[in-house]
N, C-alpha and C. Protein backbone atom coordinates (compact mmCIF):
# COMPACT_ATOMS: atom_id res chain seq x y z
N UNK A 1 35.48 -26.08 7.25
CA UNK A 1 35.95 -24.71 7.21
C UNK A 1 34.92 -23.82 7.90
N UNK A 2 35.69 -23.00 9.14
CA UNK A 2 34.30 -22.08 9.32
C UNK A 2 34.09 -20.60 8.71
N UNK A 3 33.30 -20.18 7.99
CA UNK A 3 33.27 -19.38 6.71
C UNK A 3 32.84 -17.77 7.48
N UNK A 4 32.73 -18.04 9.10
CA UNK A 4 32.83 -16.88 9.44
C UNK A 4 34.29 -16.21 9.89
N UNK A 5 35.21 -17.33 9.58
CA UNK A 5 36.90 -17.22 10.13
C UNK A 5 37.42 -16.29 8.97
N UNK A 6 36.50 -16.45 7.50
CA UNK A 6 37.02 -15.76 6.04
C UNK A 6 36.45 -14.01 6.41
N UNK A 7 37.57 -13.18 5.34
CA UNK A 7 37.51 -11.97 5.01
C UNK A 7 36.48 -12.27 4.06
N UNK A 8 35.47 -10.95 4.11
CA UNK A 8 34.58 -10.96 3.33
C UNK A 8 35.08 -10.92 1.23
N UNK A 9 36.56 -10.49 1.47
CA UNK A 9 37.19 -10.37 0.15
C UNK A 9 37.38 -11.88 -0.47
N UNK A 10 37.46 -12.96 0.23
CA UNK A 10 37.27 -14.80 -0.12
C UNK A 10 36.04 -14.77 -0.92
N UNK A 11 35.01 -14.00 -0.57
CA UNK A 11 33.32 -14.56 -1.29
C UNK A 11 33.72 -13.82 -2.57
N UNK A 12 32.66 -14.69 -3.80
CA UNK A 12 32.54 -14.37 -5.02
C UNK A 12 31.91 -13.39 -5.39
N UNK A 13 32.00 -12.10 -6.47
CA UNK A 13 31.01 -11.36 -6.67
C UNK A 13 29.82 -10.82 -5.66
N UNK A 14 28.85 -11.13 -5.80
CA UNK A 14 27.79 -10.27 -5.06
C UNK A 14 28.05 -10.98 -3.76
N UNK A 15 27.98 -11.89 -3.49
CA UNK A 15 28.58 -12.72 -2.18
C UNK A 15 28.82 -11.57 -0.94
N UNK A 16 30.40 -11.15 -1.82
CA UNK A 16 30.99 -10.26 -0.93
C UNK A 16 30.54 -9.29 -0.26
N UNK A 17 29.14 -8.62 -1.31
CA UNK A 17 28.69 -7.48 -0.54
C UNK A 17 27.92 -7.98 0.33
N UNK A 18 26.78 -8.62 -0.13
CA UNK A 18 25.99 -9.48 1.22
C UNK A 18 27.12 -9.57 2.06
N UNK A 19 28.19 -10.40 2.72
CA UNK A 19 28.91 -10.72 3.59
C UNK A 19 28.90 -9.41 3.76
N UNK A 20 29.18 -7.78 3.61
CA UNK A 20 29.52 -6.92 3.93
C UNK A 20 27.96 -6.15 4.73
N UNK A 21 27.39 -6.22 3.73
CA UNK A 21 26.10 -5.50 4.36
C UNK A 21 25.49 -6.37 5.21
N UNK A 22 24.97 -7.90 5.02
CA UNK A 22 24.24 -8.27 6.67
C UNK A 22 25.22 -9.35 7.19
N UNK A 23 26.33 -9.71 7.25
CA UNK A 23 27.10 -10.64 7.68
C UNK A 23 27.39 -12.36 6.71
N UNK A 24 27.61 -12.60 7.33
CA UNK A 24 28.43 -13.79 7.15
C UNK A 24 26.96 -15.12 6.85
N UNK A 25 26.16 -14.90 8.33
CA UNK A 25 25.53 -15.32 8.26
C UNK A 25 24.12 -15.91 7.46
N UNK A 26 23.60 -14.74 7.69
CA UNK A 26 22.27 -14.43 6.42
C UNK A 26 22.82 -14.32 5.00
N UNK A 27 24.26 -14.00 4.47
CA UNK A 27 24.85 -14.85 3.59
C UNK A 27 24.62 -16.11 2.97
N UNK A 28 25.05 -16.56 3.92
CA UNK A 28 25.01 -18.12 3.56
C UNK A 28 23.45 -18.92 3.40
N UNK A 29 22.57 -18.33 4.45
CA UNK A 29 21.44 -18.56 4.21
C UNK A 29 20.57 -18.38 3.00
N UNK A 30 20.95 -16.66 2.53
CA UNK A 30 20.10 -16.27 1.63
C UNK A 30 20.93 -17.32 0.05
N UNK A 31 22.46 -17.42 0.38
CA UNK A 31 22.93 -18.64 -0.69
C UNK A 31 21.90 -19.95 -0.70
N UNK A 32 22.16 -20.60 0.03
CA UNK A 32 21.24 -22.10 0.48
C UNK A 32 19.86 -21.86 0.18
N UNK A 33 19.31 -20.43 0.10
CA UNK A 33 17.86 -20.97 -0.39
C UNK A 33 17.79 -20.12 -1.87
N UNK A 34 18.69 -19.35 -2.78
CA UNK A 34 18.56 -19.40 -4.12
C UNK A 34 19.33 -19.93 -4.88
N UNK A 35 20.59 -20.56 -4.08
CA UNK A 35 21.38 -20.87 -5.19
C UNK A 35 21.04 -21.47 -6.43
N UNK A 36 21.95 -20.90 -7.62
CA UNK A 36 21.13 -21.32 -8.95
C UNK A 36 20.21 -19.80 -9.36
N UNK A 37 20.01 -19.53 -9.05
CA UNK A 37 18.59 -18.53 -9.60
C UNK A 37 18.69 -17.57 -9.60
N UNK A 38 18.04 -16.74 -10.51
CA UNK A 38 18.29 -15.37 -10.88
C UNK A 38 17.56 -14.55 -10.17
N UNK A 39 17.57 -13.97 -9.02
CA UNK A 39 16.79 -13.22 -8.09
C UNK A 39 16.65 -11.94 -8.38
N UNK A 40 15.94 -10.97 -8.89
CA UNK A 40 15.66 -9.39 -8.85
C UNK A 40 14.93 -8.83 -7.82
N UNK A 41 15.32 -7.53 -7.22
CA UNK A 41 14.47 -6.76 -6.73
C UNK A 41 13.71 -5.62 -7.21
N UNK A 42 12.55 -5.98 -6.68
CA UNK A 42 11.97 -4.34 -7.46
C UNK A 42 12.03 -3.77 -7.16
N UNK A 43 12.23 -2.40 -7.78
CA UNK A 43 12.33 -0.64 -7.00
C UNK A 43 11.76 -0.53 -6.53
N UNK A 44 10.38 -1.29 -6.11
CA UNK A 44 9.30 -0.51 -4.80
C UNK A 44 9.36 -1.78 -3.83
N UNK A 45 9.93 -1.60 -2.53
CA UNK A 45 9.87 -2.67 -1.47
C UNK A 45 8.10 -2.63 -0.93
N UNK A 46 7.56 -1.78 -1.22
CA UNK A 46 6.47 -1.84 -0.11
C UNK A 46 5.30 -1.98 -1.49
N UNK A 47 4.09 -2.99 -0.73
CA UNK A 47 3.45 -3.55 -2.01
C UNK A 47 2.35 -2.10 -2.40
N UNK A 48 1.84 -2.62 -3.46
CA UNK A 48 1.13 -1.64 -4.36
C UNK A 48 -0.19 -1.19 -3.44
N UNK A 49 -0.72 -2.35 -2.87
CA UNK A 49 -2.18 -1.80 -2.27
C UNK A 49 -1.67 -1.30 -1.05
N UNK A 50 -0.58 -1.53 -0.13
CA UNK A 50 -0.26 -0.66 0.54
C UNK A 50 0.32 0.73 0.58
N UNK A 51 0.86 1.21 -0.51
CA UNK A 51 1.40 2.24 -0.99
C UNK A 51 -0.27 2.97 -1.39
N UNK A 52 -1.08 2.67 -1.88
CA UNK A 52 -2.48 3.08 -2.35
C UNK A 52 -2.89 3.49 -1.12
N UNK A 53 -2.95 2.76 0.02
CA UNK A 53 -4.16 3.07 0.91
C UNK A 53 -3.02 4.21 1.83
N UNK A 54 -1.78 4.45 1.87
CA UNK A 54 -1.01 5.45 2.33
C UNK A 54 -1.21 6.67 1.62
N UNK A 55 -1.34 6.58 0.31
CA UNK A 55 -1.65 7.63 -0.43
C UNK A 55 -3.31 8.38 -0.34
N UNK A 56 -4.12 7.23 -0.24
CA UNK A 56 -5.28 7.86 0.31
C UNK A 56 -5.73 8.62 1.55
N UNK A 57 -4.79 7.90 2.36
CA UNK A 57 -4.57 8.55 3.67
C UNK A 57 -4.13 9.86 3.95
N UNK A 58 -3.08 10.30 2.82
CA UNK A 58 -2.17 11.05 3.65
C UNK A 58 -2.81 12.61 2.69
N UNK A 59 -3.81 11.91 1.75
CA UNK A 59 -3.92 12.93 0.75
C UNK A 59 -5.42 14.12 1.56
N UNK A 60 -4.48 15.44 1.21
CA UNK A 60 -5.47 16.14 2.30
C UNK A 60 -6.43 17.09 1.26
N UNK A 61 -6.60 16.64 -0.07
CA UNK A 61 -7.31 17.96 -0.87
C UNK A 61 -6.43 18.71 -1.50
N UNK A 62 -5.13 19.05 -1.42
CA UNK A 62 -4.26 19.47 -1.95
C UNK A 62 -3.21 19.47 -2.45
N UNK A 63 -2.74 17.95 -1.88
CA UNK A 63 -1.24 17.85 -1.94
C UNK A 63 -0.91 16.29 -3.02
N UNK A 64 -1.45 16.27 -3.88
CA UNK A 64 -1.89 15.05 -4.79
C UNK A 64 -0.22 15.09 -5.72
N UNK A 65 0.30 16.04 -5.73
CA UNK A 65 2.12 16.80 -7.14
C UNK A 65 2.72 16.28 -5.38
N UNK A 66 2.76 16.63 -4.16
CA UNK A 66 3.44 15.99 -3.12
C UNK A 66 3.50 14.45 -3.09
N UNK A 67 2.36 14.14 -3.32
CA UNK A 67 2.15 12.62 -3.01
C UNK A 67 3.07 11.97 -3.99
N UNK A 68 2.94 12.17 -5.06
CA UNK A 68 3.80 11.74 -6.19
C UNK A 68 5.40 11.60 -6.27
N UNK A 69 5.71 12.91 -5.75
CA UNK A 69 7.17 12.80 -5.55
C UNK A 69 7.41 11.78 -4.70
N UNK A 70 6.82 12.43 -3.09
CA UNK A 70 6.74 10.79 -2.05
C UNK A 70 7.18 9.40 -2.37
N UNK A 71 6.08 9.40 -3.55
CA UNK A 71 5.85 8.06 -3.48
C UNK A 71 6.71 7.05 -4.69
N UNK A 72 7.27 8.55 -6.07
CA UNK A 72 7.39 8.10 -6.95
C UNK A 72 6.43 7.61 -8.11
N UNK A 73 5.41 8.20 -8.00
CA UNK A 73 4.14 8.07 -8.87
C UNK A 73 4.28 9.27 -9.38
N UNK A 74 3.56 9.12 -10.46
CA UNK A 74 3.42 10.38 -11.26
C UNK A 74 1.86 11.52 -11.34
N UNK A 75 1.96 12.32 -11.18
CA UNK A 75 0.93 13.06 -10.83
C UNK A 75 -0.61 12.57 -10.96
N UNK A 76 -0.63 12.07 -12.07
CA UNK A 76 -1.98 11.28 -12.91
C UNK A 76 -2.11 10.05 -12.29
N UNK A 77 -1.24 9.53 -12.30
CA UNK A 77 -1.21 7.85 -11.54
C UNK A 77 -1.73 8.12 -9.89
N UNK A 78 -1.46 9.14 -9.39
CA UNK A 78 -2.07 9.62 -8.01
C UNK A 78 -3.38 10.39 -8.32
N UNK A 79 -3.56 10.42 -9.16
CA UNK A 79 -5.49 11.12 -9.05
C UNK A 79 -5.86 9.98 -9.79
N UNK A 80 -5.44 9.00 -9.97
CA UNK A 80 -6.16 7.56 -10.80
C UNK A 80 -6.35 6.97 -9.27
N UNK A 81 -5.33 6.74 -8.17
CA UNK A 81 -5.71 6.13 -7.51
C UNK A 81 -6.95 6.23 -6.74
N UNK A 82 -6.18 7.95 -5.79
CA UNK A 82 -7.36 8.73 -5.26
C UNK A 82 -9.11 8.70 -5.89
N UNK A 83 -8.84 8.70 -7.75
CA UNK A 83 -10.50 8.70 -7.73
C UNK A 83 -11.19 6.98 -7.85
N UNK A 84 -10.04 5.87 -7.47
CA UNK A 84 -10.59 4.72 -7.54
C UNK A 84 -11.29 4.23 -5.93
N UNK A 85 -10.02 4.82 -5.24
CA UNK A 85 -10.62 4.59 -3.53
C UNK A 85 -11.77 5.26 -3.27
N UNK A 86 -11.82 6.66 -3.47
CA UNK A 86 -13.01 7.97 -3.42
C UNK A 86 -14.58 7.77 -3.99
């Protein structure tokens, strides 16, 4: 069967949306290497020490309640970082 000949409405549950959002293809792939398993994503795609050293970067003396929103940190959690790099 070639499974790119199917409407994305044939795939099961989450299936379908994958088939919808990156194709047919990377579908089937991202199937073949979890099937079975309970996969989560976390709310932050980009890792922690990189999100840190962006925040140190971008922080100019004033804008520490900006950074937070940005980033999704909370005001304190951004002057914890800032005074760990500093």
């Amino acid at each position: 069967m070639d499974i790119r000949a199917l409407d994305s409405s044939c795939f099961n549950g989450v299936y379908k949306e994958l088939v919808e959002l990156i194709g047919h293809k990377n579908t089937i792939l991202i199937h073949s290497y979890f099937a079975g398993q309970y996969v989560t994503f976390p709310k932050k795609v980009l890792s922690e020490e990189y999100l840190h050293q962006q925040i140190v970067h971008e922080y100019n003396g004033k804008n520490a309640k900006e950074l937070a929103r940005k980033y999704d940190y909370s005001y304190s959690w951004i002057m914890k970082i800032l005074k760990k790099y500093n």
